[in-house]
N, C-alpha and C. Protein backbone atom coordinates (compact mmCIF):
# COMPACT_ATOMS: atom_id res chain seq x y z
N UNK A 1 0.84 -1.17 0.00
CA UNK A 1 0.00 0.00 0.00
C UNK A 1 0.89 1.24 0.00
N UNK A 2 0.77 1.95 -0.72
CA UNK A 2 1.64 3.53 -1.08
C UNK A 2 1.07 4.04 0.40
N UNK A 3 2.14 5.18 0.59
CA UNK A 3 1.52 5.72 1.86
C UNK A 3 1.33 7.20 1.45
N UNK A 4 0.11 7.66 1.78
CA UNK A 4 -0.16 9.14 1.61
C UNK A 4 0.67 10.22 1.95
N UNK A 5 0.81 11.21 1.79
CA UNK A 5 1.90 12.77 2.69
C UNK A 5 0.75 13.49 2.97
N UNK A 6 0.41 14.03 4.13
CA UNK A 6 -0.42 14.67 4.61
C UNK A 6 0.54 16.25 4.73
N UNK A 7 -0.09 17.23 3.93
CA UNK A 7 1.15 18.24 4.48
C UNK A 7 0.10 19.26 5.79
N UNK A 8 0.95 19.79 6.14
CA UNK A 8 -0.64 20.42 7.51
C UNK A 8 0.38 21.75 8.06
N UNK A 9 -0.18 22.82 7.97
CA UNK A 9 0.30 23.95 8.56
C UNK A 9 -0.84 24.76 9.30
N UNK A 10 0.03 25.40 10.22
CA UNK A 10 -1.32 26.54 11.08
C UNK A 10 -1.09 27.57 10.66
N UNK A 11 -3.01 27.96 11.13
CA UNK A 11 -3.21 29.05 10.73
C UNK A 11 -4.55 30.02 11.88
N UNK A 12 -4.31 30.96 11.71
CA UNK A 12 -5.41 31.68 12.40
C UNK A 12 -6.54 32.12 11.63
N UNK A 13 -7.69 32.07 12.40
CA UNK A 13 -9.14 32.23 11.20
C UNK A 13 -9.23 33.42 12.13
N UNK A 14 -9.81 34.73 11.21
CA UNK A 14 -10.21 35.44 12.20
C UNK A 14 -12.11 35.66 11.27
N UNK A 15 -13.11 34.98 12.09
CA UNK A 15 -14.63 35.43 11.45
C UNK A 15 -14.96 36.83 12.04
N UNK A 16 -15.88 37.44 10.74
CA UNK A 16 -15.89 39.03 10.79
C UNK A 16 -17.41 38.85 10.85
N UNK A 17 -18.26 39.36 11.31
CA UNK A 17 -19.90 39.49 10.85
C UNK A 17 -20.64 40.78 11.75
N UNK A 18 -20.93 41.36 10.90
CA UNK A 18 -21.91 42.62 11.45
C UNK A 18 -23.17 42.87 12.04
N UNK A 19 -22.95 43.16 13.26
CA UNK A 19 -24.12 42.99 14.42
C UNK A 19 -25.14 43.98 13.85
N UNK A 20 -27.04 43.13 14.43
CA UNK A 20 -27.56 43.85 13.48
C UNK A 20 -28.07 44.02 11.66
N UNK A 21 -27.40 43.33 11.40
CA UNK A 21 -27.23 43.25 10.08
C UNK A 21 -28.71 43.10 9.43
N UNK A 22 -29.45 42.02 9.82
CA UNK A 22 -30.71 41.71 9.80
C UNK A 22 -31.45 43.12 9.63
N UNK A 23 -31.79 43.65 10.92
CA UNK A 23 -32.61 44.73 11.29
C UNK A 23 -32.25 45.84 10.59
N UNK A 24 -31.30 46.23 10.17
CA UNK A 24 -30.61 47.25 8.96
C UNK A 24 -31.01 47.37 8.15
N UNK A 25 -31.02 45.85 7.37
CA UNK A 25 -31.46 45.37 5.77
C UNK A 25 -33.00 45.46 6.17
N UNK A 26 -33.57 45.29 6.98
CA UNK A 26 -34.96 45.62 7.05
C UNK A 26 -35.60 47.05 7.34
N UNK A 27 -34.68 47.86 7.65
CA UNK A 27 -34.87 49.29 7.85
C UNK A 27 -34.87 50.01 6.52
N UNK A 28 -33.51 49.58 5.93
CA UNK A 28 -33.11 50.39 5.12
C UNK A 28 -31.72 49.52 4.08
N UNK A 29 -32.43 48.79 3.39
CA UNK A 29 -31.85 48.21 2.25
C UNK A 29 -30.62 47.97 1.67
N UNK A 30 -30.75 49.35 0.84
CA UNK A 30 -29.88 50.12 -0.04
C UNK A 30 -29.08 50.79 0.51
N UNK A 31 -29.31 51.40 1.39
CA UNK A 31 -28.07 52.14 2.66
C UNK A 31 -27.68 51.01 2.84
N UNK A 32 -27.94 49.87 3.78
CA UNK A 32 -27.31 49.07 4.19
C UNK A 32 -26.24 48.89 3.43
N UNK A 33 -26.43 48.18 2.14
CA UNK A 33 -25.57 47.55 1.23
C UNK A 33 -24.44 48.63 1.01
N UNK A 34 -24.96 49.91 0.63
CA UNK A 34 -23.69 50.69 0.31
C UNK A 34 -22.84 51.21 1.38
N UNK A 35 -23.34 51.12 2.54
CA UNK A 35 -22.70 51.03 3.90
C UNK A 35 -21.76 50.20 4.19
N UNK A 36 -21.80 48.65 3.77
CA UNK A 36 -20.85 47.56 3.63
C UNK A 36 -20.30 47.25 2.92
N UNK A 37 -20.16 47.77 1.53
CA UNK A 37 -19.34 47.98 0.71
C UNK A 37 -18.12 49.25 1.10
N UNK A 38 -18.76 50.28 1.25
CA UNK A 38 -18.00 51.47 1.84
C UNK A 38 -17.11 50.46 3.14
N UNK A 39 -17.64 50.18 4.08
CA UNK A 39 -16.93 49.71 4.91
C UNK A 39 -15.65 48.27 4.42
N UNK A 40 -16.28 47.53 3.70
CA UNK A 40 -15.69 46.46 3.22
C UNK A 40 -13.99 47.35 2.37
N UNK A 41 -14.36 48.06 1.32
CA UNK A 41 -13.23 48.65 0.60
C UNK A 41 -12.47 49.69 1.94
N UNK A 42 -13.12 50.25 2.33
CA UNK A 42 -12.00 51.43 2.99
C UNK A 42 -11.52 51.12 4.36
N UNK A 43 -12.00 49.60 5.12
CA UNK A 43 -11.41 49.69 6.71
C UNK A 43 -11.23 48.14 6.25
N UNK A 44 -11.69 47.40 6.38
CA UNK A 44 -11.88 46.00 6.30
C UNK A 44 -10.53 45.45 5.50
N UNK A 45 -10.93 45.36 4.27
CA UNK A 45 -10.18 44.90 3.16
C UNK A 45 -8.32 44.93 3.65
N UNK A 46 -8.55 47.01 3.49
CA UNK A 46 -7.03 47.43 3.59
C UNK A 46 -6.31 46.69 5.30
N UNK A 47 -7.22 46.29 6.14
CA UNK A 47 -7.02 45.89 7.10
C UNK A 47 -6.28 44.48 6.97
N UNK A 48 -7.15 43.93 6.51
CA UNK A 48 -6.38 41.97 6.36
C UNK A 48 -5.54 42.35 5.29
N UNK A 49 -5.42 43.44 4.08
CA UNK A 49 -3.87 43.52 3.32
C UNK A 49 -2.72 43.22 3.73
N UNK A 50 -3.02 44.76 5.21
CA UNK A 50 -1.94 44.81 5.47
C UNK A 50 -1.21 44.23 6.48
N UNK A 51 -1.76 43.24 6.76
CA UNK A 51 -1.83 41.92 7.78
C UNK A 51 -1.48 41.05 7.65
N UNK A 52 -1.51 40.95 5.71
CA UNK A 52 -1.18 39.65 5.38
C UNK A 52 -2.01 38.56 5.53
N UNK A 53 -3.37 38.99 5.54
CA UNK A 53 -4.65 38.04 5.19
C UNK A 53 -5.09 37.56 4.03
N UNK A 54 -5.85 36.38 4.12
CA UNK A 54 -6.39 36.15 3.15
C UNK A 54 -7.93 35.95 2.83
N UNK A 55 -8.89 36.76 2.75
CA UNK A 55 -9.98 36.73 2.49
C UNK A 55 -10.40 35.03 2.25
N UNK A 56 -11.33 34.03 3.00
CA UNK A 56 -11.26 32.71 2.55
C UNK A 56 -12.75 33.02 2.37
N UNK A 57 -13.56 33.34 2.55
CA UNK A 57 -15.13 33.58 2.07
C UNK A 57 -15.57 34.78 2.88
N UNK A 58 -16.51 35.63 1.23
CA UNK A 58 -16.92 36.64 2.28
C UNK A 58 -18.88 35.92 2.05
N UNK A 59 -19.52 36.33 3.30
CA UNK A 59 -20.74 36.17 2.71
C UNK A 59 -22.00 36.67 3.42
N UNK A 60 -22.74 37.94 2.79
CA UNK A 60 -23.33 38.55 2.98
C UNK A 60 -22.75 39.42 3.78
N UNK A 61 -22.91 39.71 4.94
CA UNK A 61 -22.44 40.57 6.47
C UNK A 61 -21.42 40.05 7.22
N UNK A 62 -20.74 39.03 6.76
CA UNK A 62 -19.41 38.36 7.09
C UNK A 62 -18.52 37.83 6.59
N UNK A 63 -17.26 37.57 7.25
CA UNK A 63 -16.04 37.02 6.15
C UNK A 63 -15.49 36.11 6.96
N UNK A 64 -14.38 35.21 6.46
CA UNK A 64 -13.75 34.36 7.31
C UNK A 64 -12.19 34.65 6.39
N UNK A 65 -11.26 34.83 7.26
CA UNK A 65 -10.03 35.21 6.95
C UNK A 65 -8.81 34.80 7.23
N UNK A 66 -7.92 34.28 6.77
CA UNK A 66 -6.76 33.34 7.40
C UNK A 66 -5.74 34.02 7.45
N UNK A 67 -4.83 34.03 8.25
CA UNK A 67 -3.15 34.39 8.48
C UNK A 67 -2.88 33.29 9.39
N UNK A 68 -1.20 33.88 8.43
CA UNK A 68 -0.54 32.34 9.20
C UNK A 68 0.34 32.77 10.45
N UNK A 69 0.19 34.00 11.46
CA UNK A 69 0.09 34.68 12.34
C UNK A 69 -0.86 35.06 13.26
N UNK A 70 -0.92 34.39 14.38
CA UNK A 70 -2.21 34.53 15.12
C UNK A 70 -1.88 36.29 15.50
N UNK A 71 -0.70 36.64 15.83
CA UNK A 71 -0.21 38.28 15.99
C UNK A 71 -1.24 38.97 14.87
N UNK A 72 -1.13 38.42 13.69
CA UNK A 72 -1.35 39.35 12.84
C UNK A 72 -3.26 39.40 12.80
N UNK A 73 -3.61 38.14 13.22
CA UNK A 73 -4.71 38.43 12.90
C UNK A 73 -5.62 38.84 14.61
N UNK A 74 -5.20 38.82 15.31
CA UNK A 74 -5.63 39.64 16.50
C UNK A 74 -5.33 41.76 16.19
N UNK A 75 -3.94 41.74 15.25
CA UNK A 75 -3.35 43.41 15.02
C UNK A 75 -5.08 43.72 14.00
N UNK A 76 -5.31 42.66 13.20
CA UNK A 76 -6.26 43.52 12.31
C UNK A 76 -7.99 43.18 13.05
N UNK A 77 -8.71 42.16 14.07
CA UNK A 77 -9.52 42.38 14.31
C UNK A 77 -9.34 43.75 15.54
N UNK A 78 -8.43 44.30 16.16
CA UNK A 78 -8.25 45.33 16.69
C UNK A 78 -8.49 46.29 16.17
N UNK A 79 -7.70 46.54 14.53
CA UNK A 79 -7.10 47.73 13.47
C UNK A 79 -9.02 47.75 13.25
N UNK A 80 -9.70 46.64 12.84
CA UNK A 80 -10.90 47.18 12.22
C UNK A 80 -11.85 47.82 13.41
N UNK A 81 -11.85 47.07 14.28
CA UNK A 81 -13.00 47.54 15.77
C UNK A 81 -12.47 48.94 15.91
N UNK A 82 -11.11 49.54 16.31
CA UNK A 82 -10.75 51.08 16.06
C UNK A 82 -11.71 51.47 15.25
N UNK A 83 -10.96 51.48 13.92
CA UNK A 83 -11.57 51.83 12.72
C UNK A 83 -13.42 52.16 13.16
N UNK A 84 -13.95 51.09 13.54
CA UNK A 84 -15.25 51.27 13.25
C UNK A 84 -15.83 52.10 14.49
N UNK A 85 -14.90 52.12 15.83
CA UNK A 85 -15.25 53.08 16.62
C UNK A 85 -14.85 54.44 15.86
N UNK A 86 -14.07 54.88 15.27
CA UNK A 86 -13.80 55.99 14.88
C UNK A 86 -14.99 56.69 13.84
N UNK A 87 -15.31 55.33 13.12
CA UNK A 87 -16.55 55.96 12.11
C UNK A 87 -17.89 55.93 12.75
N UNK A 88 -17.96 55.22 13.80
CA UNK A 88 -19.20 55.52 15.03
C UNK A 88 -19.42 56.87 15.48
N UNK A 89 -18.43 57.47 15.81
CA UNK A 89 -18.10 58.43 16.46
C UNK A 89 -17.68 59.66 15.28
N UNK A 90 -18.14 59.68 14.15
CA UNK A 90 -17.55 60.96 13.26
C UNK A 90 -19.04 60.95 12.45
N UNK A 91 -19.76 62.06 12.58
CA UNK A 91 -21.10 61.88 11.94
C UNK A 91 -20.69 61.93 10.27
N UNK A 92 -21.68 60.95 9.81
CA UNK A 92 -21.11 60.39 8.34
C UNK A 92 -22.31 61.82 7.45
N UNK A 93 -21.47 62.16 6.12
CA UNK A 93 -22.37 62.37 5.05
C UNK A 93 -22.97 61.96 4.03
């Protein structure tokens, strides 16, 4: 019998999902969506870049994201929660 190679490395998942999300999309749709897009491109995204993430599924109001740095992926669920306190706190136009 041949014997298989199992190759196996770690990694850190960091899951992203937006509280609320539900009740939003039922308020208000179309804001919603362009709200999470806005958020997705300008805090999110550049966040796991520069982290050295890898986007492994995004879907709907959440993502699941790998680095092969648990450092790195604790620096960017930090970098984004900032981030989103900062845009909490700055009235949007």
């Amino acid at each position: 019998m041949t014997e298989q190679q199992i190759t196996r490395r770690l990694a850190a998942i960091l899951a992203a999902d937006v509280v609320g999300y539900s009740s939003m999309m039922r308020s208000d749709e179309a804001g919603t969506i362009a709200a999470l897009r806005q958020i997705w491109a300008e805090i999110f995204n550049p966040a796991v870049v520069s982290r050295h993430g890898r986007v492994v599924k995004m879907m709907g109001d959440g993502a699941l994201v790998e680095f092969g740095s648990a450092v790195d992926a604790v620096e960017c669920a930090v970098a984004i929660q900032r981030a989103m306190d900062e845009r909490r706190a700055t009235p949007q136009k």
